[in-house]
Protein backbone atom coordinates (compact mmCIF):
# COMPACT_ATOMS: atom_id res chain seq x y z
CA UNK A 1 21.97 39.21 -26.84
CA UNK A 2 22.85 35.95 -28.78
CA UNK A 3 21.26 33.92 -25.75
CA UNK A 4 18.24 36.15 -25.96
CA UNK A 5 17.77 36.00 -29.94
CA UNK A 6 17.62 32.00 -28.75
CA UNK A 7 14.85 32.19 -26.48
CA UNK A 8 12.65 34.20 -28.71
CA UNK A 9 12.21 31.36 -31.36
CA UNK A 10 11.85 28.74 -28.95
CA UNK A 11 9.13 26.49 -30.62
CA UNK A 12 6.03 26.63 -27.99
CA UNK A 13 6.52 23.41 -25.69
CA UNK A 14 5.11 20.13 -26.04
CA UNK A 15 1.78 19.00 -24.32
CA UNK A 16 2.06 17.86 -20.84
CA UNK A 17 3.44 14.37 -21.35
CA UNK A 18 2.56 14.12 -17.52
CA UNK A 19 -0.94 15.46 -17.91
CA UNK A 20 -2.03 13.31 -20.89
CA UNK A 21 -0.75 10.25 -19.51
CA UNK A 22 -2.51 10.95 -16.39
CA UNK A 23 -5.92 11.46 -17.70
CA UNK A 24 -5.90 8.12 -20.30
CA UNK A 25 -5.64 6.59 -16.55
CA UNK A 26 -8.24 8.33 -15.17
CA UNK A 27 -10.25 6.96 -17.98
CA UNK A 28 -9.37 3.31 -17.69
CA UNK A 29 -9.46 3.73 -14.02
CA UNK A 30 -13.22 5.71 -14.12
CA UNK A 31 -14.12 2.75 -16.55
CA UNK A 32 -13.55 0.27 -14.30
CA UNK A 33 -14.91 1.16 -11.02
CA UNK A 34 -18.93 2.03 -10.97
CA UNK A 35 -19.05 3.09 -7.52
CA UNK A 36 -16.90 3.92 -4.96
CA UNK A 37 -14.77 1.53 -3.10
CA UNK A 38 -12.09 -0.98 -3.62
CA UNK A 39 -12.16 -3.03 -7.06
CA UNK A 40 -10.67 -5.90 -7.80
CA UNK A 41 -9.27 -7.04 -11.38
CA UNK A 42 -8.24 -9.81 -13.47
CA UNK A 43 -5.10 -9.62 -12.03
CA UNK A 44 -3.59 -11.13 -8.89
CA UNK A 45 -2.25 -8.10 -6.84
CA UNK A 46 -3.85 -5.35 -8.98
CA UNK A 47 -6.95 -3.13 -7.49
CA UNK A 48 -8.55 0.02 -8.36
CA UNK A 49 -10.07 2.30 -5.29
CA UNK A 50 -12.98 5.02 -6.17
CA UNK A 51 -13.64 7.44 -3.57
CA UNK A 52 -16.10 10.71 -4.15
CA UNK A 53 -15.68 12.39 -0.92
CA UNK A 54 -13.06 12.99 1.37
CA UNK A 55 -13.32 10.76 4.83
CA UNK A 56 -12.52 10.86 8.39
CA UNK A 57 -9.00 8.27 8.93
CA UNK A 58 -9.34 4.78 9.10
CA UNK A 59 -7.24 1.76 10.33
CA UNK A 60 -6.18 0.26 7.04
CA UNK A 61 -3.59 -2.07 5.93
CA UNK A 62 -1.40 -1.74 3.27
CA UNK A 63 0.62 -4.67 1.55
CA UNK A 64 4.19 -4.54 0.25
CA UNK A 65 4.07 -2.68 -3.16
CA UNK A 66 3.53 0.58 -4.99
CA UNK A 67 0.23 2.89 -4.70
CA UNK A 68 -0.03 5.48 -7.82
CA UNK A 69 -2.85 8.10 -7.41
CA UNK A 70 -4.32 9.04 -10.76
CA UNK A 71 -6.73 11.98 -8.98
CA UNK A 72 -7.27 13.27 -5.41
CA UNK A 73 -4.97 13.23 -2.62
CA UNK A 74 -4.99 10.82 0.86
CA UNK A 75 -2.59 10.68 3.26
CA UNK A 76 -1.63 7.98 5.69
CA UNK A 77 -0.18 8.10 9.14
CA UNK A 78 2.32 5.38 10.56
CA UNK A 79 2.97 6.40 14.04
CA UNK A 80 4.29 9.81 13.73
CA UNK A 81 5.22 9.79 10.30
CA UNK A 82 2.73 11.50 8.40
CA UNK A 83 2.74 11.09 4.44
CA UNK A 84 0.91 13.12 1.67
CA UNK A 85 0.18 11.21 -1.69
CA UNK A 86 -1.06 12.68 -4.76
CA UNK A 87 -1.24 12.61 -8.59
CA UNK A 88 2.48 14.03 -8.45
CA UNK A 89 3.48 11.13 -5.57
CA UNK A 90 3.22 7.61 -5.74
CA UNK A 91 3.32 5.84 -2.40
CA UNK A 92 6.20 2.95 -1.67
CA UNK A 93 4.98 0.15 0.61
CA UNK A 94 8.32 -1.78 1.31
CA UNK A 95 7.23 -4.28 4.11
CA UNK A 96 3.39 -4.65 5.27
CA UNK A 97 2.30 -1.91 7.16
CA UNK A 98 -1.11 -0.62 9.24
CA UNK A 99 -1.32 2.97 9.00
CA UNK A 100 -4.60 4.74 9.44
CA UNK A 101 -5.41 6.51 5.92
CA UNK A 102 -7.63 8.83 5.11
CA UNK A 103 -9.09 10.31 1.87
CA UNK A 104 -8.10 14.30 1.95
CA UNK A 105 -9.07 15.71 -1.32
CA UNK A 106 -12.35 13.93 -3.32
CA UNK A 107 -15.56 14.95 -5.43
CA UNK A 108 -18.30 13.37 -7.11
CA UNK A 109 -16.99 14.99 -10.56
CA UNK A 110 -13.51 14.45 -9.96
CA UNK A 111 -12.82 11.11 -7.60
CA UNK A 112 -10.22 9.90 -6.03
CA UNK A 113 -9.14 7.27 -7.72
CA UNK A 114 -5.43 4.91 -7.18
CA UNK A 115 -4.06 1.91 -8.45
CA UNK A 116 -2.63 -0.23 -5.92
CA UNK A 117 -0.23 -2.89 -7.32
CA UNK A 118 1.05 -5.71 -4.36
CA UNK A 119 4.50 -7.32 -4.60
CA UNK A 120 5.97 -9.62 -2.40
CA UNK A 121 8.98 -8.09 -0.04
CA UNK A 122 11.06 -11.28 -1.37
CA UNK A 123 10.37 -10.27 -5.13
CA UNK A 124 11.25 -6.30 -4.11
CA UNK A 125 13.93 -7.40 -2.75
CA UNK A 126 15.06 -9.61 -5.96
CA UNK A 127 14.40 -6.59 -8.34
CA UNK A 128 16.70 -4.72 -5.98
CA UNK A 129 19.52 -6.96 -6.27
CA UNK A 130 19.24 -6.50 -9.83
CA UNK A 131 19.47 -2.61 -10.24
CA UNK A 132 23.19 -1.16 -10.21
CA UNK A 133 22.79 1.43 -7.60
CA UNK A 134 24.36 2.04 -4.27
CA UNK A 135 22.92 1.09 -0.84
CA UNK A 136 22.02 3.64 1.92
CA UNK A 137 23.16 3.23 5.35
CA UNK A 138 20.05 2.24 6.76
CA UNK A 139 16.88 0.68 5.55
CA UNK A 140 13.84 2.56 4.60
CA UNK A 141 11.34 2.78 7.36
CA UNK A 142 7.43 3.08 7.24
CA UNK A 143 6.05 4.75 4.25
CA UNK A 144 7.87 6.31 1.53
CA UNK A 145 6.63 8.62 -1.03
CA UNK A 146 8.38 8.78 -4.78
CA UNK A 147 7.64 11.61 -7.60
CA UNK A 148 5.63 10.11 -10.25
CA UNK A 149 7.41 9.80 -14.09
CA UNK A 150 6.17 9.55 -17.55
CA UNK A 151 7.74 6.11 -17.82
CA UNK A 152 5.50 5.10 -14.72
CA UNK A 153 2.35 6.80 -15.65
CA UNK A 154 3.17 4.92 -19.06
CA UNK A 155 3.89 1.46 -17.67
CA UNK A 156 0.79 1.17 -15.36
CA UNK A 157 -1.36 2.94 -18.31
CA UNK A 158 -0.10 -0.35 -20.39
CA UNK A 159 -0.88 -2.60 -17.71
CA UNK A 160 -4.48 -1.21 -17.28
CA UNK A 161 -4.92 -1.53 -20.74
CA UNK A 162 -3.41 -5.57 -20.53
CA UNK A 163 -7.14 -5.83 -18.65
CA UNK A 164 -8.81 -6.22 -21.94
CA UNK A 165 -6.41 -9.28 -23.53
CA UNK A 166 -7.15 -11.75 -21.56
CA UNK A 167 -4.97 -13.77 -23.62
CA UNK A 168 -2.34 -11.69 -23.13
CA UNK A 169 -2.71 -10.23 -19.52
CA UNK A 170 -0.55 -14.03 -17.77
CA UNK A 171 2.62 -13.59 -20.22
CA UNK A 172 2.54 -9.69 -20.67
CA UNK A 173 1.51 -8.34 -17.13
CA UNK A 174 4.72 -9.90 -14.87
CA UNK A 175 6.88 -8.41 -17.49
CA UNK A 176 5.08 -4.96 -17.20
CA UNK A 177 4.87 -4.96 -12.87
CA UNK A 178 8.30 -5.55 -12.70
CA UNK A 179 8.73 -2.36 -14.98
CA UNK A 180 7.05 -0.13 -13.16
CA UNK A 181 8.57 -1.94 -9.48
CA UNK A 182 11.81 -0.74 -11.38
CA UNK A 183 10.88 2.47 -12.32
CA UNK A 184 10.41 3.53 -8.63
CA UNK A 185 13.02 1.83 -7.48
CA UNK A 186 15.92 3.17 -9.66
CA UNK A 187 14.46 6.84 -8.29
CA UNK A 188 15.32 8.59 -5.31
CA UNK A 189 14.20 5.54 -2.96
CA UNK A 190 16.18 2.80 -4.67
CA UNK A 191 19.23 3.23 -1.61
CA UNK A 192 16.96 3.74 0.69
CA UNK A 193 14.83 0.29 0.06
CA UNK A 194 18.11 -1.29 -1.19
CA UNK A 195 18.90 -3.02 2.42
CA UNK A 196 15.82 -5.21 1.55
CA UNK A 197 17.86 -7.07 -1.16
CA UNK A 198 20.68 -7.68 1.89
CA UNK A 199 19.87 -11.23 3.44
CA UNK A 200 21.76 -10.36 6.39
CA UNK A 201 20.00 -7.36 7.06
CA UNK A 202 18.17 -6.13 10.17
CA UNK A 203 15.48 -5.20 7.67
CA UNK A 204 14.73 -7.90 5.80
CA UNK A 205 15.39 -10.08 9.36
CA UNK A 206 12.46 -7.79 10.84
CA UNK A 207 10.14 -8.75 7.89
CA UNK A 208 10.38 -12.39 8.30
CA UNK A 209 8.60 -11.90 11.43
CA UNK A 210 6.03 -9.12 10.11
CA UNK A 211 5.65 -12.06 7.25
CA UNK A 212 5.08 -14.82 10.19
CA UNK A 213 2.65 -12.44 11.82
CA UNK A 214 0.66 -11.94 8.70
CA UNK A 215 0.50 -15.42 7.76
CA UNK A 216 -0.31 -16.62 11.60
CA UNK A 217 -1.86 -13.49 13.07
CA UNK A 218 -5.15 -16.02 14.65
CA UNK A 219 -2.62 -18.09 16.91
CA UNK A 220 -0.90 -17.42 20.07
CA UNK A 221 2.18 -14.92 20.12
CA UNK A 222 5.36 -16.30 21.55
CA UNK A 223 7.43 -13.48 21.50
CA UNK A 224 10.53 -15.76 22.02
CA UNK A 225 9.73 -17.99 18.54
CA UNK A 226 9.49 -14.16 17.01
CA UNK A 227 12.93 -12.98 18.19
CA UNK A 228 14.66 -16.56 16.94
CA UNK A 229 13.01 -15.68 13.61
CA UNK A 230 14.78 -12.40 13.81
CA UNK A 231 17.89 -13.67 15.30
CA UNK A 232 17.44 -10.99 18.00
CA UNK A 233 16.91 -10.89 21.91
CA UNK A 234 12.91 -10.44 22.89
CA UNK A 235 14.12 -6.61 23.72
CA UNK A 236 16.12 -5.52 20.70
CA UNK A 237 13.22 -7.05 18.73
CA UNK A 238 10.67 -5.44 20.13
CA UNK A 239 12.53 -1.84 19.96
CA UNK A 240 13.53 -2.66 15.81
CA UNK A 241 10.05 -3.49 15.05
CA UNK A 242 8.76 -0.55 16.51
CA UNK A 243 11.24 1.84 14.61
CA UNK A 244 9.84 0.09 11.56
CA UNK A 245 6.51 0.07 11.98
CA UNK A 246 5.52 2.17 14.97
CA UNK A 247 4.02 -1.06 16.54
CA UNK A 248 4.98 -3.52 18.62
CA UNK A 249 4.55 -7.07 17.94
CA UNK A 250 1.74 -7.61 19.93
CA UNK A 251 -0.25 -4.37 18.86
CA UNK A 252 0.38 -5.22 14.90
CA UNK A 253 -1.04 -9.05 15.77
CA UNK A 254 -3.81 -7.59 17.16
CA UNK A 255 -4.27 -4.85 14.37
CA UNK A 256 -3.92 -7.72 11.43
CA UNK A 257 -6.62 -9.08 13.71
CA UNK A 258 -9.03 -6.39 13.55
CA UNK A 259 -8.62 -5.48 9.92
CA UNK A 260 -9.04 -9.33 9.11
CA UNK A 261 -12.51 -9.35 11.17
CA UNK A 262 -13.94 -6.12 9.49
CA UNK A 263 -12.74 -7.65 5.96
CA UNK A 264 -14.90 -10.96 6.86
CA UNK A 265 -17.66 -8.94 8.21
CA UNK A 266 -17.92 -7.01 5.01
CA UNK A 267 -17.16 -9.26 2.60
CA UNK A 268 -18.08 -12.80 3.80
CA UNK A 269 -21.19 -11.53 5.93
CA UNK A 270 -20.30 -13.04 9.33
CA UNK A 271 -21.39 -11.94 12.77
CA UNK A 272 -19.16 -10.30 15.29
CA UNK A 273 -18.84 -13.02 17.29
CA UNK A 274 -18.05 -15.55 14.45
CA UNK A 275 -15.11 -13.15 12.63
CA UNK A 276 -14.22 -12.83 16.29
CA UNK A 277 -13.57 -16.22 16.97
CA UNK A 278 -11.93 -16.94 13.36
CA UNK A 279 -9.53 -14.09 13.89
CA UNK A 280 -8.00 -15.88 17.27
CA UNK A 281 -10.41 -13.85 19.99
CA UNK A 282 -11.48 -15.86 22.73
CA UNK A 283 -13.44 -13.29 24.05
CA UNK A 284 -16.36 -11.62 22.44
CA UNK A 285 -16.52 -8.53 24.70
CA UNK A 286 -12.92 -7.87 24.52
CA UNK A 287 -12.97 -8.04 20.66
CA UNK A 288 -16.21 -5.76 20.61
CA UNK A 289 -14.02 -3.13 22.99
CA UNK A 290 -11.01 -3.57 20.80
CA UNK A 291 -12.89 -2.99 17.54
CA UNK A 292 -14.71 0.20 18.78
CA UNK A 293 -11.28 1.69 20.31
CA UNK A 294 -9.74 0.99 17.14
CA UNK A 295 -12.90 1.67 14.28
CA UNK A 296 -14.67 4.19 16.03
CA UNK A 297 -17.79 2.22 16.26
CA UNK A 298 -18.99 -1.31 17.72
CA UNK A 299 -19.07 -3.77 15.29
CA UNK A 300 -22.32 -4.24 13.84
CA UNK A 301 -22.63 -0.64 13.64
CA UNK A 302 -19.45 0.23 12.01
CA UNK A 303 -20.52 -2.26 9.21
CA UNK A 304 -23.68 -1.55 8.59
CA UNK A 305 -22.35 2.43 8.15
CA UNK A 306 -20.00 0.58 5.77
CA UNK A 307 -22.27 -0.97 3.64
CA UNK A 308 -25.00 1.60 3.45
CA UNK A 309 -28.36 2.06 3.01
CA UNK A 310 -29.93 -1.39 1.75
């Protein structure tokens, strides 16, 4: 009875901290990106992406780093590893990876909208050694997906917001990424990532050589100079970097390849055959056959699509 007399003159509960949070963002966010795409800011390592319609899945890469949706829902597929991402999920990138994502759930009245926020794997890893929590057994592999807090929605709401002090945004907005880094990594993923931070690690051994790839994806592969970089035989590297990123080191070279061509097709307005040759190909045909296998679509015709009418 006594508990019962209790919950009778329970005051009505608060507002949604959640909720209100999340819709301030989807202003800033809405503010900030006119049309649909990917928009960059004023900051280094901090984009906005618009979408207003759900889309078929794409080859995309996605740097070390944290990816909170503020509307909508996408998922991304590494291999067999399929993860969901939403306005409840926030999406942990912990080395580069090259999933193929795709938009699930957009509208023109309510957009998908996300703020991606990059971070080096070295500075993860730093932030890592710094938080006072235990270590799983094994690293994290591929994607991982984290529930979203009011402290996080708050911290990234702050840093949108740091967009509009220019004089503040250099000395404020390190302070503020590494709070919301630390916010998702104190959660349920902290021991999971936490082998990063270990220098002896196979993980953080594995990303030197995803790091080497990303920097020198246009040269020639020696598989050999990529296992010393690893400390690893040829074989055991090739089977640890395909547990971690469902690619071997060849494919992810040529994948890094691809994305890099379509990025200087559509942003830089080369030909095929001149992003083709920048990118390492010695071959235009092959690169055309690669693209399409990989795209969907030749080329020319997969960027024009891309950029649209006009």
């Amino acid at each position: 009875m006594w508990t019962q007399r209790l919950h009778n003159v329970v005051m009505p509960p608060a507002p949604d901290e959640h909720q209100a949070l999340r819709e301030r963002l989807i202003a800033e966010a809405l503010a900030r990106t006119p049309g649909d795409g990917l928009h960059d800011t004023a900051l280094p390592g901090l984009r906005l992406i618009r979408a207003s319609a759900p889309a078929l899945p794409v080859p995309a890469l996605y740097e070390p780093g944290v990816v909170l949706v503020l509307q909508g829902r996408k998922q991304a597929r590494v291999g067999d590893q399929v993860v969901h991402y939403d306005a409840l999920h926030c999406l942990v990138v912990p080395v580069t990876t090259l999933p193929r994502g795709q938009v699930v759930e957009a509208s023109a009245a309510k957009p998908y909208l996300c703020l991606r926020l990059s971070c080096e794997t070295q500075a993860l890893a730093e932030l890592l050694a710094d938080v006072d929590a235990p270590a799983a057994d094994t690293a994290a592999a591929g994607l991982q997906v984290a529930p979203v807090t009011a402290p996080l929605l708050d911290a990234a709401l702050r840093l949108l917001r740091l967009l509009d002090e220019p004089e503040a945004l250099k000395a404020l907005a390190p302070l503020v990424q590494r709070e919301i880094l630390y916010r998702v990594l104190t959660g349920p993923l902290g021991p999971r990532l936490r082998a990063l931070a270990r220098t002896d690690s196979t993980a953080r051994r594995l990303n030197r050589v995803i790091e080497h790839l990303t920097r020198r994806f246009a040269e020639p592969l020696s598989i050999d100079e990529l296992a010393g970089l690893a400390h690893m035989s040829p074989s055991t590297l090739h089977l640890r970097f395909k547990q971690l990123t469902a690619l071997s080191p060849l494919q992810f070279q040529k994948a890094l390849r691809l994305q890099q061509a379509r990025r200087l097709m559509l942003a830089d307005g080369l030909d095929a055959a001149s992003a083709a040759h920048r990118v390492g190909y010695e071959s235009a045909s092959q690169f055309s056959r690669e693209y399409r296998r990989s795209f969907g679509a030749p080329p020319r015709a997969d960027v024009a699509q891309r950029r649209g009418p006009g």
